[in-house]
PDB file of N, CA and C in Angstrom:
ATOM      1  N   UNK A   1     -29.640 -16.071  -0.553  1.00  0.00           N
ATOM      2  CA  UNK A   1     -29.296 -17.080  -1.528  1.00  0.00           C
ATOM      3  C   UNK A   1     -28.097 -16.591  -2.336  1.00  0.00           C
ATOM      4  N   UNK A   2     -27.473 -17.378  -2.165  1.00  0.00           N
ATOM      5  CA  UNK A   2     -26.202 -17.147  -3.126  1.00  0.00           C
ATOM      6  C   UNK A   2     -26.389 -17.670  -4.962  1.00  0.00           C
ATOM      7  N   UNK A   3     -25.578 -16.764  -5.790  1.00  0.00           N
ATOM      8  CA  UNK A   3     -25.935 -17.249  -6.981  1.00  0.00           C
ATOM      9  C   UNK A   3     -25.317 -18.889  -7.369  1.00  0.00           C
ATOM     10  N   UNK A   4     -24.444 -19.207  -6.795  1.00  0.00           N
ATOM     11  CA  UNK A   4     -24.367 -20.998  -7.219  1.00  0.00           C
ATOM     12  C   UNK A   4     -25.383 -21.688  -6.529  1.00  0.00           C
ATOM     13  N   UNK A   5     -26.044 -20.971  -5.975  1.00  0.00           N
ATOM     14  CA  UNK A   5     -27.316 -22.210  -5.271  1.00  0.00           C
ATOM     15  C   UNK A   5     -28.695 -22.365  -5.920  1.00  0.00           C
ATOM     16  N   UNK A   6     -28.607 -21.026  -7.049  1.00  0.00           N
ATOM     17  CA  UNK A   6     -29.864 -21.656  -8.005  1.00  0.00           C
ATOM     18  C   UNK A   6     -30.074 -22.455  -8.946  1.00  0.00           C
ATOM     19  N   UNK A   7     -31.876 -22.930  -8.739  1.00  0.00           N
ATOM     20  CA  UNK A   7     -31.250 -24.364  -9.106  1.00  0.00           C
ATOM     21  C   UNK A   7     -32.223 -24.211 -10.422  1.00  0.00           C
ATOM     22  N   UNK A   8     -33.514 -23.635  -9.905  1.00  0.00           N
ATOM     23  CA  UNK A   8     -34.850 -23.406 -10.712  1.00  0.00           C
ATOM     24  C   UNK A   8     -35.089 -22.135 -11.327  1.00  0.00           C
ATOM     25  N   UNK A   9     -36.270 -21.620 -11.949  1.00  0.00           N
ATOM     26  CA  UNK A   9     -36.463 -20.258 -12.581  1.00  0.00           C
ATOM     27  C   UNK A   9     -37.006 -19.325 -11.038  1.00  0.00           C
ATOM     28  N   UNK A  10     -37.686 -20.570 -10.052  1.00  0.00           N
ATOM     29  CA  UNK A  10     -38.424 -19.621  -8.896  1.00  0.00           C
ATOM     30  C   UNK A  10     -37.020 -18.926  -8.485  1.00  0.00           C
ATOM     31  N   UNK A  11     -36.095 -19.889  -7.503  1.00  0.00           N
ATOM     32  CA  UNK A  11     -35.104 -19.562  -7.491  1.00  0.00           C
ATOM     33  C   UNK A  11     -34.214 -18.002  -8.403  1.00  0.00           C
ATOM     34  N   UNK A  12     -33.955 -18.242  -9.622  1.00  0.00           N
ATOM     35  CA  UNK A  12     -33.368 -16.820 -10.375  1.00  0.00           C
ATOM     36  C   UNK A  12     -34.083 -15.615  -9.958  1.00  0.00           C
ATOM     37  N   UNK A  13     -35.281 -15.830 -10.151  1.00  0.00           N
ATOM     38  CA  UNK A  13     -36.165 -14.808  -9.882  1.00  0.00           C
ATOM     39  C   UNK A  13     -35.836 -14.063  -8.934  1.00  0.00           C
ATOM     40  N   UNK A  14     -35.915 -15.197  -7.657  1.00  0.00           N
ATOM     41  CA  UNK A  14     -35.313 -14.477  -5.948  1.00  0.00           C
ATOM     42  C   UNK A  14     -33.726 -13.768  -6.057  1.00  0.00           C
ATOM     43  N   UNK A  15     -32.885 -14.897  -6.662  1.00  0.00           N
ATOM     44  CA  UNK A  15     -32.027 -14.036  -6.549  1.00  0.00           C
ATOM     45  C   UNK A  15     -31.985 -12.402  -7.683  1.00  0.00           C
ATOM     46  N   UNK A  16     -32.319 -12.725  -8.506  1.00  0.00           N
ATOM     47  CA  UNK A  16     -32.102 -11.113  -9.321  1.00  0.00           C
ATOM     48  C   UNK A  16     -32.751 -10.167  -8.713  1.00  0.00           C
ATOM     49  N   UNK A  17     -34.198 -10.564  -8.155  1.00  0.00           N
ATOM     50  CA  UNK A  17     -34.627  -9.367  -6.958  1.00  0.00           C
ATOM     51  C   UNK A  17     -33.970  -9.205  -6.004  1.00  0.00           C
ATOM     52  N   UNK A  18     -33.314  -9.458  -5.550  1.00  0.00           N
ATOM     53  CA  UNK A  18     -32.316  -9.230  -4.169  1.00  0.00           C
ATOM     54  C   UNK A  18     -31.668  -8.711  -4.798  1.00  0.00           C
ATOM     55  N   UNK A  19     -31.020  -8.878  -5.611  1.00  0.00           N
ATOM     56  CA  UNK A  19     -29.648  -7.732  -6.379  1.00  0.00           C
ATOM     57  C   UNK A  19     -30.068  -6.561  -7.030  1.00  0.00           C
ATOM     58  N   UNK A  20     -31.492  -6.455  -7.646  1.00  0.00           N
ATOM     59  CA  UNK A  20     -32.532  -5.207  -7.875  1.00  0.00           C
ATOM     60  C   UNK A  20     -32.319  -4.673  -6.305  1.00  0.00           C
ATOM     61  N   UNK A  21     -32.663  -5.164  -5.578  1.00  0.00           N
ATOM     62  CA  UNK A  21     -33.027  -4.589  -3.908  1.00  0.00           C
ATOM     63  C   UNK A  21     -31.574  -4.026  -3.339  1.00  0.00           C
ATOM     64  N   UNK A  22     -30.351  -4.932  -3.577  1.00  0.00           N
ATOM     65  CA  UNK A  22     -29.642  -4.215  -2.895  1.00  0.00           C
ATOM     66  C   UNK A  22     -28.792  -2.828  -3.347  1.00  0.00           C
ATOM     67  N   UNK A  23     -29.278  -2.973  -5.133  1.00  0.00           N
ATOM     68  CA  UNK A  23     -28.640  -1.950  -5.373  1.00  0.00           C
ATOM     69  C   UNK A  23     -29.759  -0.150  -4.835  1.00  0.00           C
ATOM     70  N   UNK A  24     -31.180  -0.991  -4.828  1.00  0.00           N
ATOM     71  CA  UNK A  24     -31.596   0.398  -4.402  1.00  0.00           C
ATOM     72  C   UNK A  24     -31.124   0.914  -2.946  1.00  0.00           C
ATOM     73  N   UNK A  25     -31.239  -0.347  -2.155  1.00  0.00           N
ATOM     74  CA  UNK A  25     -30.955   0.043  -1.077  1.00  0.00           C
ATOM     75  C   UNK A  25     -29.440   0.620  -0.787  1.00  0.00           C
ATOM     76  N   UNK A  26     -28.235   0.609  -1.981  1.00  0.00           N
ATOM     77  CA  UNK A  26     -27.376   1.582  -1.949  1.00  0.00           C
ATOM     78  C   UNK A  26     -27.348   3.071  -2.055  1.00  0.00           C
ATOM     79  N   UNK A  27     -28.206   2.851  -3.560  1.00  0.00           N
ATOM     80  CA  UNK A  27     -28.912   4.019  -3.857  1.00  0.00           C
ATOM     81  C   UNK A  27     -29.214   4.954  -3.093  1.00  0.00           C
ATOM     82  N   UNK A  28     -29.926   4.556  -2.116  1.00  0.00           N
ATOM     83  CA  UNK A  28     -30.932   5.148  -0.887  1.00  0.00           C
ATOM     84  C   UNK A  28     -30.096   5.410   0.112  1.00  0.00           C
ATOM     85  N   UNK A  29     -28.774   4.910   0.316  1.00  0.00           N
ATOM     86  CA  UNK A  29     -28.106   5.440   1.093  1.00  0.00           C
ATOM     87  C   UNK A  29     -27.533   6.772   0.886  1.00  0.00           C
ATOM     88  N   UNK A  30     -27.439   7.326  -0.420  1.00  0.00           N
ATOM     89  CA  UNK A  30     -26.578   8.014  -0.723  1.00  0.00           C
ATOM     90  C   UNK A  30     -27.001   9.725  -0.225  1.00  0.00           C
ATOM     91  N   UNK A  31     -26.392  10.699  -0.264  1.00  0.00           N
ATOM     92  CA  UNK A  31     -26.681  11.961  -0.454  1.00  0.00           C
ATOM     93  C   UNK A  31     -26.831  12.103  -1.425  1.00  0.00           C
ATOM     94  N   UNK A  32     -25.964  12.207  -1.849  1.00  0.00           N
ATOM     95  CA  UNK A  32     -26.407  12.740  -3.778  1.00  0.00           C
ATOM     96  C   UNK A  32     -26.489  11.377  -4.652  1.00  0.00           C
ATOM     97  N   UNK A  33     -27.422  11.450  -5.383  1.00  0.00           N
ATOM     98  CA  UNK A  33     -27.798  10.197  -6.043  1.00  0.00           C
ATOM     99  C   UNK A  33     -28.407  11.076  -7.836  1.00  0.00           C
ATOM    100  N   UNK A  34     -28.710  10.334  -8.593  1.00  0.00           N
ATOM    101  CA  UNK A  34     -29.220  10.893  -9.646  1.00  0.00           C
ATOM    102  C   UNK A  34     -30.694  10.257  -9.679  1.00  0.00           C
ATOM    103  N   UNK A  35     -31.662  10.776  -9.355  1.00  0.00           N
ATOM    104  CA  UNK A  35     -32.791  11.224  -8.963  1.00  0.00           C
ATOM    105  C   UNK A  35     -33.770  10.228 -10.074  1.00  0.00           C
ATOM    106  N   UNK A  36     -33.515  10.189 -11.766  1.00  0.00           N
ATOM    107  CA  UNK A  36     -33.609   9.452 -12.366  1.00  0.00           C
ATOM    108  C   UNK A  36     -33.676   7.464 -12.567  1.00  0.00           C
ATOM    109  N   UNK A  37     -32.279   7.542 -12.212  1.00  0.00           N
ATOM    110  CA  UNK A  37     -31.266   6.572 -12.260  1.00  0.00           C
ATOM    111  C   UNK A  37     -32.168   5.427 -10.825  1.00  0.00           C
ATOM    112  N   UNK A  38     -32.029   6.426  -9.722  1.00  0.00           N
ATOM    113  CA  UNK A  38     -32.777   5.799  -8.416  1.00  0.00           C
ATOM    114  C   UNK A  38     -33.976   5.401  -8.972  1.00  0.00           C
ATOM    115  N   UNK A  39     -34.816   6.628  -9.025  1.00  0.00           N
ATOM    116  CA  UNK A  39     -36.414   6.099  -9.725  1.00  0.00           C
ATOM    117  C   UNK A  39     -36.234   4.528 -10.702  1.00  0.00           C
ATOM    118  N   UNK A  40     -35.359   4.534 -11.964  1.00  0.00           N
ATOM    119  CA  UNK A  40     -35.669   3.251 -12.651  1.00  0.00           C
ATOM    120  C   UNK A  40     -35.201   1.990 -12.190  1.00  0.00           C
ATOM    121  N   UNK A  41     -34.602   2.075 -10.902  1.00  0.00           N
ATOM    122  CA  UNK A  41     -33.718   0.598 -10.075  1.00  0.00           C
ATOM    123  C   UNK A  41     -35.017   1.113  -9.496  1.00  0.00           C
ATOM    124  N   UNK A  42     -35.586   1.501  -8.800  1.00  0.00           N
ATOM    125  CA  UNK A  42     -37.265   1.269  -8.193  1.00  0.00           C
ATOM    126  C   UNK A  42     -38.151   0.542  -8.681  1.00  0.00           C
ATOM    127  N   UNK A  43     -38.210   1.257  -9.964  1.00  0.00           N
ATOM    128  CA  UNK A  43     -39.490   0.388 -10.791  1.00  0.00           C
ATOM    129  C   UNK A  43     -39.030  -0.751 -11.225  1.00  0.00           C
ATOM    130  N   UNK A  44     -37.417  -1.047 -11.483  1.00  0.00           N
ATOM    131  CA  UNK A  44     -36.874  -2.467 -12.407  1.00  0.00           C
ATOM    132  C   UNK A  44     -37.497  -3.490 -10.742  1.00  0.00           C
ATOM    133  N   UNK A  45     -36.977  -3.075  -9.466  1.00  0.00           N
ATOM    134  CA  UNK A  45     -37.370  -3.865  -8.320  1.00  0.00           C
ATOM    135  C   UNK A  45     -38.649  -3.682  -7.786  1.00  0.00           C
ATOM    136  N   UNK A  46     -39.189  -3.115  -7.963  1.00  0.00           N
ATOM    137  CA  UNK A  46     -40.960  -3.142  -8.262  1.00  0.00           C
ATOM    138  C   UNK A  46     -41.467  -4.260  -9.069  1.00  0.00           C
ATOM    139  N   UNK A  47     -41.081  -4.158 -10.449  1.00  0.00           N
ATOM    140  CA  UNK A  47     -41.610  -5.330 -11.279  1.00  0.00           C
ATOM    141  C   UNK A  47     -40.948  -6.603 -10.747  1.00  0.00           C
ATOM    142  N   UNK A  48     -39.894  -6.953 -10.538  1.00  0.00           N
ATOM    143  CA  UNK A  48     -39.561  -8.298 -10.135  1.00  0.00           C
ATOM    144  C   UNK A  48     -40.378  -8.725  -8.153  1.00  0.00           C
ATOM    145  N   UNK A  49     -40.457  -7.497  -7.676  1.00  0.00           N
ATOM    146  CA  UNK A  49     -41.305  -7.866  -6.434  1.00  0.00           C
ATOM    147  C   UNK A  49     -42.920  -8.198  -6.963  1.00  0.00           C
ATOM    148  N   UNK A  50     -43.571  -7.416  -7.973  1.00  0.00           N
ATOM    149  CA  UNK A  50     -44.763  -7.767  -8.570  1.00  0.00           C
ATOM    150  C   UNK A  50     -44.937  -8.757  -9.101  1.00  0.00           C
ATOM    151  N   UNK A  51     -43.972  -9.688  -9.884  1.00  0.00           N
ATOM    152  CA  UNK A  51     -43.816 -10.983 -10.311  1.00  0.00           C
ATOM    153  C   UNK A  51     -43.935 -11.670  -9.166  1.00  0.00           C
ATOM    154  N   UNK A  52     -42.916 -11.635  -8.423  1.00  0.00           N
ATOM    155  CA  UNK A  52     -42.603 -12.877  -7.116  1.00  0.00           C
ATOM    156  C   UNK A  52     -44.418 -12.952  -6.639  1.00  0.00           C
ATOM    157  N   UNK A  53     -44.663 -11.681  -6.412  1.00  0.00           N
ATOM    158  CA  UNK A  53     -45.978 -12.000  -5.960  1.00  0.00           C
ATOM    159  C   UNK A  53     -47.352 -12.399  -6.531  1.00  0.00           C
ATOM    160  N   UNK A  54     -47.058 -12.300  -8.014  1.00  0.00           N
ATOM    161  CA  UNK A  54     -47.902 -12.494  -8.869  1.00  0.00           C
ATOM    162  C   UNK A  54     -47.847 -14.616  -9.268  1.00  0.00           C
ATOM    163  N   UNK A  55     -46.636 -14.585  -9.352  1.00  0.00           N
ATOM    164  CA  UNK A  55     -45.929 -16.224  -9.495  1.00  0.00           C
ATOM    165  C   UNK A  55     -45.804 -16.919  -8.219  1.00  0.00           C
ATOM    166  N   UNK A  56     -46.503 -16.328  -6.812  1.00  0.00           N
ATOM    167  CA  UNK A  56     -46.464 -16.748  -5.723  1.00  0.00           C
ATOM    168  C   UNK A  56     -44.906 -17.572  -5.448  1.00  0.00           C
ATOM    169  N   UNK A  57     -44.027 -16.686  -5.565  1.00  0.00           N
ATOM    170  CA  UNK A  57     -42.302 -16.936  -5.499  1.00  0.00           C
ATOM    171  C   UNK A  57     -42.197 -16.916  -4.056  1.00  0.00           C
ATOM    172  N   UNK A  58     -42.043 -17.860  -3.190  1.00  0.00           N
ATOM    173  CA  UNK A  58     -41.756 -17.203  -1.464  1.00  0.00           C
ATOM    174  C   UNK A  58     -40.582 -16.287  -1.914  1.00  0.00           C
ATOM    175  N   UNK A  59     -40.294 -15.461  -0.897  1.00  0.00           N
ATOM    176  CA  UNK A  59     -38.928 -14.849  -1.205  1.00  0.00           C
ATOM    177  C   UNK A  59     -38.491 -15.394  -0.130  1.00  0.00           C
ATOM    178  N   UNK A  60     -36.837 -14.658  -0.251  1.00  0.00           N
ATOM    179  CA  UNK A  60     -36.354 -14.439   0.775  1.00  0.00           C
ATOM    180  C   UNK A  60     -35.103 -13.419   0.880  1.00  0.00           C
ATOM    181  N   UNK A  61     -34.616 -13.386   2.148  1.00  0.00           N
ATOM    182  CA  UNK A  61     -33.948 -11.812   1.780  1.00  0.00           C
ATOM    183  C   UNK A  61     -34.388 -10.517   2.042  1.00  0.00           C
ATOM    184  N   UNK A  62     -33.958  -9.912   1.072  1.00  0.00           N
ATOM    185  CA  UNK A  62     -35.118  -8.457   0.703  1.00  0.00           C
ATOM    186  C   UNK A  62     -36.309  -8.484   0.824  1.00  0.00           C
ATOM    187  N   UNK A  63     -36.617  -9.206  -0.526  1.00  0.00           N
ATOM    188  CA  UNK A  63     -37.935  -9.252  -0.842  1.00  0.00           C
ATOM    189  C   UNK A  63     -38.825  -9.916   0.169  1.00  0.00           C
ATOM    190  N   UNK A  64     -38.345 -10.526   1.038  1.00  0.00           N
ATOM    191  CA  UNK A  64     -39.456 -10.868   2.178  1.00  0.00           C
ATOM    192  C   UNK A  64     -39.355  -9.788   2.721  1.00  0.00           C
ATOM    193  N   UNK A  65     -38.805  -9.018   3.083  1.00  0.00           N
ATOM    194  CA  UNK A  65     -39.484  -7.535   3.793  1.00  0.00           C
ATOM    195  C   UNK A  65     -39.997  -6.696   3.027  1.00  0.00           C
ATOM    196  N   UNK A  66     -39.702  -6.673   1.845  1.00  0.00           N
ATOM    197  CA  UNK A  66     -40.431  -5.633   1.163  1.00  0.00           C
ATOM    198  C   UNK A  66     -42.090  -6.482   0.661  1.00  0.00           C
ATOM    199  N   UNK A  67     -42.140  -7.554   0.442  1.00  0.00           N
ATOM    200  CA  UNK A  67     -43.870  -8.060   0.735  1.00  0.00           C
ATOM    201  C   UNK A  67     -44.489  -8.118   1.794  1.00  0.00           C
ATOM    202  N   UNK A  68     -43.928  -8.562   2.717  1.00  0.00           N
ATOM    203  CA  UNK A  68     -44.428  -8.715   4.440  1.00  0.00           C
ATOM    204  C   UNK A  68     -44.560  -7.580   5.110  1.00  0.00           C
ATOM    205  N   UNK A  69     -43.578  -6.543   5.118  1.00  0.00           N
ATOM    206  CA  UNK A  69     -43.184  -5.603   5.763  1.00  0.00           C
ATOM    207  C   UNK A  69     -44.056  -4.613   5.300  1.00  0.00           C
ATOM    208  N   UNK A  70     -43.663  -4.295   4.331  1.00  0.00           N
ATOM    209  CA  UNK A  70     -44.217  -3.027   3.158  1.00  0.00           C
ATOM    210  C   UNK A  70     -44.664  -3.437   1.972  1.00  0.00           C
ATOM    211  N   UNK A  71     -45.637  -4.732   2.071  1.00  0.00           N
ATOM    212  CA  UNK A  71     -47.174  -4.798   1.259  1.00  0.00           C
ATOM    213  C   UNK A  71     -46.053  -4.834  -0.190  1.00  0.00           C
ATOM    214  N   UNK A  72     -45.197  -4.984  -0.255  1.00  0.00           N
ATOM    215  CA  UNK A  72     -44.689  -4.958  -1.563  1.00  0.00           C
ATOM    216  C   UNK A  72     -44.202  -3.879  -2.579  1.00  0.00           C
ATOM    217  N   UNK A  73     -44.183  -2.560  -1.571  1.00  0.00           N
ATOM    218  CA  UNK A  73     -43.894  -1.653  -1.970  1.00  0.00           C
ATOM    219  C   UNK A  73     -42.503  -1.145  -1.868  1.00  0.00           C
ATOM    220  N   UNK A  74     -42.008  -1.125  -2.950  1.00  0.00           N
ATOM    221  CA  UNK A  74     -40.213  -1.189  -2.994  1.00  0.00           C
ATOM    222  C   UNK A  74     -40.071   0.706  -2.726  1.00  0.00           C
ATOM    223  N   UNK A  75     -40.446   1.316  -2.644  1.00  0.00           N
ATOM    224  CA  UNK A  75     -40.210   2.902  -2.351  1.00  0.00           C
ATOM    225  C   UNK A  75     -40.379   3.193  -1.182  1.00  0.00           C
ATOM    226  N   UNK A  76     -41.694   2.521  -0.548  1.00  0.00           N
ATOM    227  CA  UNK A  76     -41.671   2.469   1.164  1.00  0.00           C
ATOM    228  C   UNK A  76     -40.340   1.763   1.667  1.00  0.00           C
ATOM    229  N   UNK A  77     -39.932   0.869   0.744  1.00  0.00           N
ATOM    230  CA  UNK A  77     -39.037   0.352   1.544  1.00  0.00           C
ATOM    231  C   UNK A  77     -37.545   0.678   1.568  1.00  0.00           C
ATOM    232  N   UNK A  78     -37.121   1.514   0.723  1.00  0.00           N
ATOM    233  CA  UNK A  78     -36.388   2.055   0.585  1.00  0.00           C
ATOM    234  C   UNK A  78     -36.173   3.535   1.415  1.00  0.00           C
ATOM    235  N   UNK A  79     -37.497   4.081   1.465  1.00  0.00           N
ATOM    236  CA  UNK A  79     -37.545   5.331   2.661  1.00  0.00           C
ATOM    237  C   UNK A  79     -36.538   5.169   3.713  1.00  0.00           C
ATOM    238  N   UNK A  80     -36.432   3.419   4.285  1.00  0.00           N
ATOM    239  CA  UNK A  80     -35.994   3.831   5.712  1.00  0.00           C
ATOM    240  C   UNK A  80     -34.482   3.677   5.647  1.00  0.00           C
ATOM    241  N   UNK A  81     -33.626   3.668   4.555  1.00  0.00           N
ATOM    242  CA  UNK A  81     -32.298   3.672   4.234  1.00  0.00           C
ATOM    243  C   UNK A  81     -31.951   4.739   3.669  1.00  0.00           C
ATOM    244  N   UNK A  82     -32.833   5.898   3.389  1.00  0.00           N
ATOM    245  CA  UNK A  82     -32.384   7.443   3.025  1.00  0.00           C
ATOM    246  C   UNK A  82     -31.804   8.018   4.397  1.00  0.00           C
ATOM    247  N   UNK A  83     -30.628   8.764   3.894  1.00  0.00           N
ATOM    248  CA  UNK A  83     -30.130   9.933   5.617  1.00  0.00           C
ATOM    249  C   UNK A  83     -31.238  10.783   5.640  1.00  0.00           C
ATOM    250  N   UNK A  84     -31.227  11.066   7.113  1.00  0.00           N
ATOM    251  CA  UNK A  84     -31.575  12.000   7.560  1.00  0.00           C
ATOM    252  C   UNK A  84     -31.453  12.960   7.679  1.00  0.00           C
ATOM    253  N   UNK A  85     -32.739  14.092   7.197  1.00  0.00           N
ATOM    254  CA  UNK A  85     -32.351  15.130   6.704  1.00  0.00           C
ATOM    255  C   UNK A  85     -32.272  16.267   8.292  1.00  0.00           C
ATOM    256  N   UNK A  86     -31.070  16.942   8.008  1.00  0.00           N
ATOM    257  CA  UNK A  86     -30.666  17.831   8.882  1.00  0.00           C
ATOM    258  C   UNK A  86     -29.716  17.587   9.859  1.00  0.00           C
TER     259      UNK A  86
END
């Protein structure tokens, strides 16, 4: 979803979690990251995935893999965009 296409609050919701999501999933790309900084874009996209699911928000995007995929767990889901170590 693009941001001129929201229309409703369900809508905002989806999109600000996707932009919570993609910044972790930058995050998670990184080698060096600040260890902190990562952790609180986790929990800020934790709580907006806990809403969507709490406000029964369909997602889409991200957040449909991180509910479907990985039960809603934004740290599992971020695991599989960390390098590999070695």
């Amino acid at each position: 979803m693009m941001k001129h296409e929201v229309r409703v609050p369900e809508q905002a919701l989806d999109y600000i979690t996707d932009c919570c999501l993609a910044t972790v999933c930058d995050m998670a790309m990184k080698k060096s990251r600040p260890k902190g900084e990562f952790a609180r874009q986790i929990s800020i996209a934790q709580i907006a995935i806990n809403w969507m699911i709490d406000f029964e928000i369909r997602p889409t995007s991200r957040a449909h893999e991180v509910i479907n995929e990985f039960k809603g767990d934004v740290g599992a889901w971020s695991d599989q965009f960390k390098p590999s170590q070695g």
